[in-house]
Protein backbone atom coordinates (compact mmCIF):
# COMPACT_ATOMS: atom_id res chain seq x y z
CA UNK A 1 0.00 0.00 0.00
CA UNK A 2 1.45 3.06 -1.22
CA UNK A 3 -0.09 5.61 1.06
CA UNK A 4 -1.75 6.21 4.76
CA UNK A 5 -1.91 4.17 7.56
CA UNK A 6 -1.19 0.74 6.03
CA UNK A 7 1.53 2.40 3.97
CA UNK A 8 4.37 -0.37 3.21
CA UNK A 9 1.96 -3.45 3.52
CA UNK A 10 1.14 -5.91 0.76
CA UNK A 11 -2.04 -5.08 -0.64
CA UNK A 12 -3.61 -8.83 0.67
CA UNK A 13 -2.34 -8.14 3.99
CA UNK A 14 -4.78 -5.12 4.38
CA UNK A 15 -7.89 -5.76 6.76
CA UNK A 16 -10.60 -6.73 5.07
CA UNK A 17 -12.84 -3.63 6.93
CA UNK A 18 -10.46 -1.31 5.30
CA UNK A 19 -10.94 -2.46 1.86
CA UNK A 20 -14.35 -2.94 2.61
CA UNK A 21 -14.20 1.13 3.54
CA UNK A 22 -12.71 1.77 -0.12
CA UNK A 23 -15.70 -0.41 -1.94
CA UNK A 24 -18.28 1.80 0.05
CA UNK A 25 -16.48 4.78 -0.51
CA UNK A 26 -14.61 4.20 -4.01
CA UNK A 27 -11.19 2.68 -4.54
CA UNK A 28 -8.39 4.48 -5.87
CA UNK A 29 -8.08 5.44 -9.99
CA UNK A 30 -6.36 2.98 -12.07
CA UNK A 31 -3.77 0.12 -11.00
CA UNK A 32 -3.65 0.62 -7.72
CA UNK A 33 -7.82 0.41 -7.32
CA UNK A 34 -7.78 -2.80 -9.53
CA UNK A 35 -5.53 -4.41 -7.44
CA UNK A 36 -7.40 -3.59 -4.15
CA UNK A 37 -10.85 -4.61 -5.39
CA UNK A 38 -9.01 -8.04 -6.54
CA UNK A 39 -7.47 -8.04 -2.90
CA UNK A 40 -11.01 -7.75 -1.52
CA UNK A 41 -12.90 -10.14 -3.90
CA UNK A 42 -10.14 -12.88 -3.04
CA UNK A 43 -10.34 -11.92 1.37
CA UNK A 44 -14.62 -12.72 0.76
CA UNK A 45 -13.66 -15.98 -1.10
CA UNK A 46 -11.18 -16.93 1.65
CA UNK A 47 -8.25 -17.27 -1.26
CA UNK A 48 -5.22 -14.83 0.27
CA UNK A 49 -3.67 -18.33 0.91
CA UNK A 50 -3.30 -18.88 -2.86
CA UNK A 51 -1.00 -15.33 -2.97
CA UNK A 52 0.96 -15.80 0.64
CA UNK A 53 3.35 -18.76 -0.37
CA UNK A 54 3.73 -16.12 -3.88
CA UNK A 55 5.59 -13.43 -1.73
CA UNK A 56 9.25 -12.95 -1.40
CA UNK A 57 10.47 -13.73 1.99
CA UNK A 58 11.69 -11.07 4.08
C-alpha cells in the first residue's frame, strides 16, 4: 500500500474492513484500485492463501 496508515503493507495483507471502507467509498483510480478490489474479492472468497506462499520472503 502506497499511502496512509497501512503504507508499506502488501495489498492482501490489508484488513478486510479497510478495503471494505474503499468499496463503500470508491477505490483508488487505475492500477492501484484494480488491485485492491481483486485483494477484496479474493479476502470474501477466503483465497489470500493462494497469494501468501507467492511473496518474497523477508
Amino acid at each position: 500500500m502506497p499511502f496512509g496508515k497501512y503504507r508499506g503493507h502488501t495489498l492482501i495483507d490489508l484488513p478486510e474492513e479497510y478495503l471494505l471502507w474503499f468499496d463503500k467509498k470508491g477505490f483508488p483510480e487505475g492500477e492501484l484500485g484494480a488491485l485492491m478490489q481483486l485483494a477484496l474479492s479474493m479476502r470474501i472468497d477466503g483465497l489470500e492463501d493462494v497469494i501468501r506462499p507467492l511473496k518474497s520472503k523477508k
